[in-house]
N, C-alpha and C. Protein backbone atom coordinates (compact mmCIF):
# COMPACT_ATOMS: atom_id res chain seq x y z
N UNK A 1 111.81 95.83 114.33
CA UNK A 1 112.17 95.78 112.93
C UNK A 1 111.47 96.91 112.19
N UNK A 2 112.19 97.64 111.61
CA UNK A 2 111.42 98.67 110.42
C UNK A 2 111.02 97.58 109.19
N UNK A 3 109.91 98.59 109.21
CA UNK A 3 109.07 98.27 107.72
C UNK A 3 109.38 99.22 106.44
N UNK A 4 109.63 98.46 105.40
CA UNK A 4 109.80 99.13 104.22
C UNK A 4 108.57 99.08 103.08
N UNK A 5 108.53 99.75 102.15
CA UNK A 5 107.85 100.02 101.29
C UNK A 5 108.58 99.88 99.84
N UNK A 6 107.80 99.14 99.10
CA UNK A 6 108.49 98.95 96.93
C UNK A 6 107.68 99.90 97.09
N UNK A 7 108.16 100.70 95.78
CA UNK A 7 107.94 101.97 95.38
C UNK A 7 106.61 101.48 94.71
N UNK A 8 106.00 100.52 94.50
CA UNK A 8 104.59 100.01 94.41
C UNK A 8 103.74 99.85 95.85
N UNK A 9 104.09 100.32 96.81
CA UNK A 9 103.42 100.38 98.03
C UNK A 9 103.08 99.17 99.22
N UNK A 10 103.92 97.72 98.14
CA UNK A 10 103.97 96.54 99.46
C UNK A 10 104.90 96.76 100.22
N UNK A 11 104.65 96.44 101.71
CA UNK A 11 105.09 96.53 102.72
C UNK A 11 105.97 95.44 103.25
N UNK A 12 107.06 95.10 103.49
CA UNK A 12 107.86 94.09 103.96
C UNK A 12 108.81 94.52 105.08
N UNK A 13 109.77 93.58 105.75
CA UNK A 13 110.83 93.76 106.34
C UNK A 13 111.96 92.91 105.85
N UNK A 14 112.88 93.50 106.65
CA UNK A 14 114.70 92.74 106.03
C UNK A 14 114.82 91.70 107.43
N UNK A 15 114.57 90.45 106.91
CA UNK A 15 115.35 89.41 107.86
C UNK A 15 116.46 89.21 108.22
N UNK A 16 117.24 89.20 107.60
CA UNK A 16 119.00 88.73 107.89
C UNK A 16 119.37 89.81 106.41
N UNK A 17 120.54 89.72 106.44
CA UNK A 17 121.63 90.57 105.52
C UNK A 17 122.47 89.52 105.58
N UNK A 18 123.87 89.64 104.29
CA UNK A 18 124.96 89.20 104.30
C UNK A 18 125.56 90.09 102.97
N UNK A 19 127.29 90.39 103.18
CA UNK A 19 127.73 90.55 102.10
C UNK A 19 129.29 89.34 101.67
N UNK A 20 129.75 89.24 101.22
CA UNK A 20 130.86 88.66 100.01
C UNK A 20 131.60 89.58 99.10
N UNK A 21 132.45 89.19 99.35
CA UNK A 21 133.55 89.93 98.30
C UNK A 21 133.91 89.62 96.97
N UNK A 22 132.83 90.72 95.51
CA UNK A 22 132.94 90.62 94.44
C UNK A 22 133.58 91.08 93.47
N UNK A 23 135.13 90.96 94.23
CA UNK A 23 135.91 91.53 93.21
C UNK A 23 136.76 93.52 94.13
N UNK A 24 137.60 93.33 93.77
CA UNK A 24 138.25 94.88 93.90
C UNK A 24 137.17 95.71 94.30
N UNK A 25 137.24 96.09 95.13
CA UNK A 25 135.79 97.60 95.66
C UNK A 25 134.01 96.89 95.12
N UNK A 26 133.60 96.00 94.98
CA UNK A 26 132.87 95.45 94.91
C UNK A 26 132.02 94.16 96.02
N UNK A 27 130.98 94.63 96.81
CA UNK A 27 130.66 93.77 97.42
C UNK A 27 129.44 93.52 96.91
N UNK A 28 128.55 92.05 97.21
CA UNK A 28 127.80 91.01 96.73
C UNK A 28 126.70 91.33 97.99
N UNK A 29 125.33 91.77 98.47
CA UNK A 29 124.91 91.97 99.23
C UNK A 29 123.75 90.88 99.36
N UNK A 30 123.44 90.01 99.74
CA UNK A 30 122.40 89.16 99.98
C UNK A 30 121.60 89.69 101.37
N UNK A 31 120.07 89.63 100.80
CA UNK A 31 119.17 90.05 101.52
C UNK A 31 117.73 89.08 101.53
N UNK A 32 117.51 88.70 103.00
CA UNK A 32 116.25 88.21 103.17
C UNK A 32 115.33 89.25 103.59
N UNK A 33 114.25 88.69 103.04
CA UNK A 33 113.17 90.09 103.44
C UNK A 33 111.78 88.90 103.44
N UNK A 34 110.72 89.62 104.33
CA UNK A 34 109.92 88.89 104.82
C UNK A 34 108.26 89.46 104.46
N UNK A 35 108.10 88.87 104.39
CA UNK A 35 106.16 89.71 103.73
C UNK A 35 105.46 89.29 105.36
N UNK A 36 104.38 89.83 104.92
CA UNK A 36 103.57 90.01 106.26
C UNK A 36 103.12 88.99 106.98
N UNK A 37 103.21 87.36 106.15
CA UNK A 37 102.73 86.29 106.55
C UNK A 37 104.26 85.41 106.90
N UNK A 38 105.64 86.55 107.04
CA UNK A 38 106.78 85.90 107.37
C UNK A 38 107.18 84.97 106.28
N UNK A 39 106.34 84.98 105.17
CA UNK A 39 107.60 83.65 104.57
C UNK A 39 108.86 85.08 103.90
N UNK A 40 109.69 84.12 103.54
CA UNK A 40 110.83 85.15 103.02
C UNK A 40 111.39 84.74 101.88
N UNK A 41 112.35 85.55 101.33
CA UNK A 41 113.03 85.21 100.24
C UNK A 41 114.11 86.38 100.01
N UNK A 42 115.56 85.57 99.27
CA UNK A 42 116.77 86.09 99.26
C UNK A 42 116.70 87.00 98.16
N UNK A 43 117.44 88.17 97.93
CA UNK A 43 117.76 89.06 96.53
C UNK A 43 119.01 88.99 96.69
N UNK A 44 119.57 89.54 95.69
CA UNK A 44 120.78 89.95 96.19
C UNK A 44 121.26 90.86 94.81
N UNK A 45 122.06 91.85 94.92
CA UNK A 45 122.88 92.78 94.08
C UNK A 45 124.20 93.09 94.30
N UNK A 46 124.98 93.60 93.54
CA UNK A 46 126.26 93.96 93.82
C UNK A 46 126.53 95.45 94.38
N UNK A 47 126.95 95.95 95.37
CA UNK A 47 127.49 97.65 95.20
C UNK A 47 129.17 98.07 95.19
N UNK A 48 129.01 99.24 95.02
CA UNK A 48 130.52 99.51 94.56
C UNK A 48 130.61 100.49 96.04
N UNK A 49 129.72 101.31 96.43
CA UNK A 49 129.57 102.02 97.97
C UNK A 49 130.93 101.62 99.07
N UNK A 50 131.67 101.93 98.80
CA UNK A 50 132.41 101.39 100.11
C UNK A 50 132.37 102.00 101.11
N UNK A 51 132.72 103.34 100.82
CA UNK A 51 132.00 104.38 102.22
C UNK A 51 130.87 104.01 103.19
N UNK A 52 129.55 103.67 102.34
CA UNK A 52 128.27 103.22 102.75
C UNK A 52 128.46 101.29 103.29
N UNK A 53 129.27 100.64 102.93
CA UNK A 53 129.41 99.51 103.47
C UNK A 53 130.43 99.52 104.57
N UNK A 54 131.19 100.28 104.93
CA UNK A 54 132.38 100.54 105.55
C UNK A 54 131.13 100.68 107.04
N UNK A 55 130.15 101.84 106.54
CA UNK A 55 129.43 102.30 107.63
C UNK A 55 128.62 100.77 108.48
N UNK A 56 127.97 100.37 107.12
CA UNK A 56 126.99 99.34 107.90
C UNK A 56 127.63 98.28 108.73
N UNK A 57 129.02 98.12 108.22
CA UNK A 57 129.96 97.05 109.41
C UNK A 57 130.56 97.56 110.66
N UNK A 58 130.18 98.94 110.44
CA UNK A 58 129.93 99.15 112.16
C UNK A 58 128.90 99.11 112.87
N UNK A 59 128.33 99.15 112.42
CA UNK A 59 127.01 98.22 113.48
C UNK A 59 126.83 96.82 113.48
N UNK A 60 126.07 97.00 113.76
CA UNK A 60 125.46 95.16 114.53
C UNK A 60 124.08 94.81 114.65
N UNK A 61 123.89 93.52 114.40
CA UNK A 61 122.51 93.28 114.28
C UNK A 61 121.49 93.50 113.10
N UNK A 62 120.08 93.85 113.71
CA UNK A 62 119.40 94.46 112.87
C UNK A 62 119.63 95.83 112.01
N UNK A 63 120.28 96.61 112.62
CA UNK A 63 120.80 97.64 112.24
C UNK A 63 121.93 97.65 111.01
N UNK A 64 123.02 96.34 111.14
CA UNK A 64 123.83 96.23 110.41
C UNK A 64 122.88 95.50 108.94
N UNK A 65 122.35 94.90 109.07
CA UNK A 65 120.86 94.22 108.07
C UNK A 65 120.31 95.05 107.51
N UNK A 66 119.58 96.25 107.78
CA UNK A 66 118.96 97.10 107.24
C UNK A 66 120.38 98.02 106.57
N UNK A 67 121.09 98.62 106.85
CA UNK A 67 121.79 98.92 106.29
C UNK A 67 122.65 98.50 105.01
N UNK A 68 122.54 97.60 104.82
CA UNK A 68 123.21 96.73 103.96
C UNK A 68 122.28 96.59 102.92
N UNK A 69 121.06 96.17 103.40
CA UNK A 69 120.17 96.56 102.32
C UNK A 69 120.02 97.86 101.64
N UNK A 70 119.70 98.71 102.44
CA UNK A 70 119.70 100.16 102.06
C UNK A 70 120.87 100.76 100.72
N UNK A 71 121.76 99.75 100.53
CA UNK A 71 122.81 99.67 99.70
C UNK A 71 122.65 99.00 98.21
N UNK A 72 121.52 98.46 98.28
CA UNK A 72 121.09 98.00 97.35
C UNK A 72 119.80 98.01 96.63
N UNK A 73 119.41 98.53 98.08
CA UNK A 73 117.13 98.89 97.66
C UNK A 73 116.82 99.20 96.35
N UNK A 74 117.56 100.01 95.78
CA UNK A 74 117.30 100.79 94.24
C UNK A 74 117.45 99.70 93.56
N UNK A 75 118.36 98.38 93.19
CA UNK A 75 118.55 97.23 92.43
C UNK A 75 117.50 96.36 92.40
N UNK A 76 116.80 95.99 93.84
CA UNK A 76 116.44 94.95 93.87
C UNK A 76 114.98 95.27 94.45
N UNK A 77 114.62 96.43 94.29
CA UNK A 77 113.19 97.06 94.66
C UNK A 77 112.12 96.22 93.72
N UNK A 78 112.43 96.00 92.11
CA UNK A 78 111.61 95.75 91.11
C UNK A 78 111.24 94.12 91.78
N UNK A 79 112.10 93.56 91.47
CA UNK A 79 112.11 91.96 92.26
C UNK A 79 111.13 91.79 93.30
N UNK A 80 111.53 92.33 94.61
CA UNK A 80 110.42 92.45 96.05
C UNK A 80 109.29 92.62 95.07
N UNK A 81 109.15 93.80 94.63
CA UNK A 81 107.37 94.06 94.40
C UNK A 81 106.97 92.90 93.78
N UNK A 82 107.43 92.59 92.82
CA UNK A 82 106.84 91.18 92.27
C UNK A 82 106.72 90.25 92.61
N UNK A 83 107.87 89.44 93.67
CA UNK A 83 107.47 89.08 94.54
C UNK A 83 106.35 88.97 96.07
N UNK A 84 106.26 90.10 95.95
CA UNK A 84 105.51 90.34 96.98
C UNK A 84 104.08 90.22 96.25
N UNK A 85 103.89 90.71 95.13
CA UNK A 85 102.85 90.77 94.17
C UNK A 85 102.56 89.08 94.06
N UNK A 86 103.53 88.26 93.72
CA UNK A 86 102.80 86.97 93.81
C UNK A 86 102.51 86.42 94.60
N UNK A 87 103.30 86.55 95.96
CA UNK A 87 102.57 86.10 97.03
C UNK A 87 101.63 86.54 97.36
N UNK A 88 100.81 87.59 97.17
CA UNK A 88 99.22 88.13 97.31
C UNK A 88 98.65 87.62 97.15
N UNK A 89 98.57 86.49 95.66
CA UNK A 89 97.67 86.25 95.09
C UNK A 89 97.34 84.49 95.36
């Protein structure tokens, strides 16, 4: 599993991925992501990317997971850190 970084410097990984269909060229991306002590928790955002989602459903697995996220990281970056920020404490 790759490790990611919030642009605040906590460190996590992507557990599972999923997307849903939100509408005309719009998909719904749900993402589990995991802190270092494994508990996890869902985000989720919308993208308009179809090119970039077109890609991640050709893969599989972990690969297709991280990618899917990667589609949304910029939305839901603020969220993780804070999250991750309260679970620190």
């Amino acid at each position: 599993m790759k490790t990611y970084k919030t642009t605040t410097g906590q460190e996590f990984t992507i557990y599972h991925a999923s997307d849903l269909t939100a509408g005309y060229g719009h998909k719904k991306i749900t993402v589990t992501v995991a802190d270092e002590n494994y508990d996890t928790k869902e985000f989720s955002s919308t993208t308009t990317n179809m090119p970039g989602y077109d890609e991640a459903n050709d893969l599989e697995g972990q690969e297709r997971y991280e990618a899917l996220f990667e589609l949304v990281e910029y939305d839901i970056d603020d969220a993780i850190a804070e999250w991750l920020q309260a679970e620190a404490i």
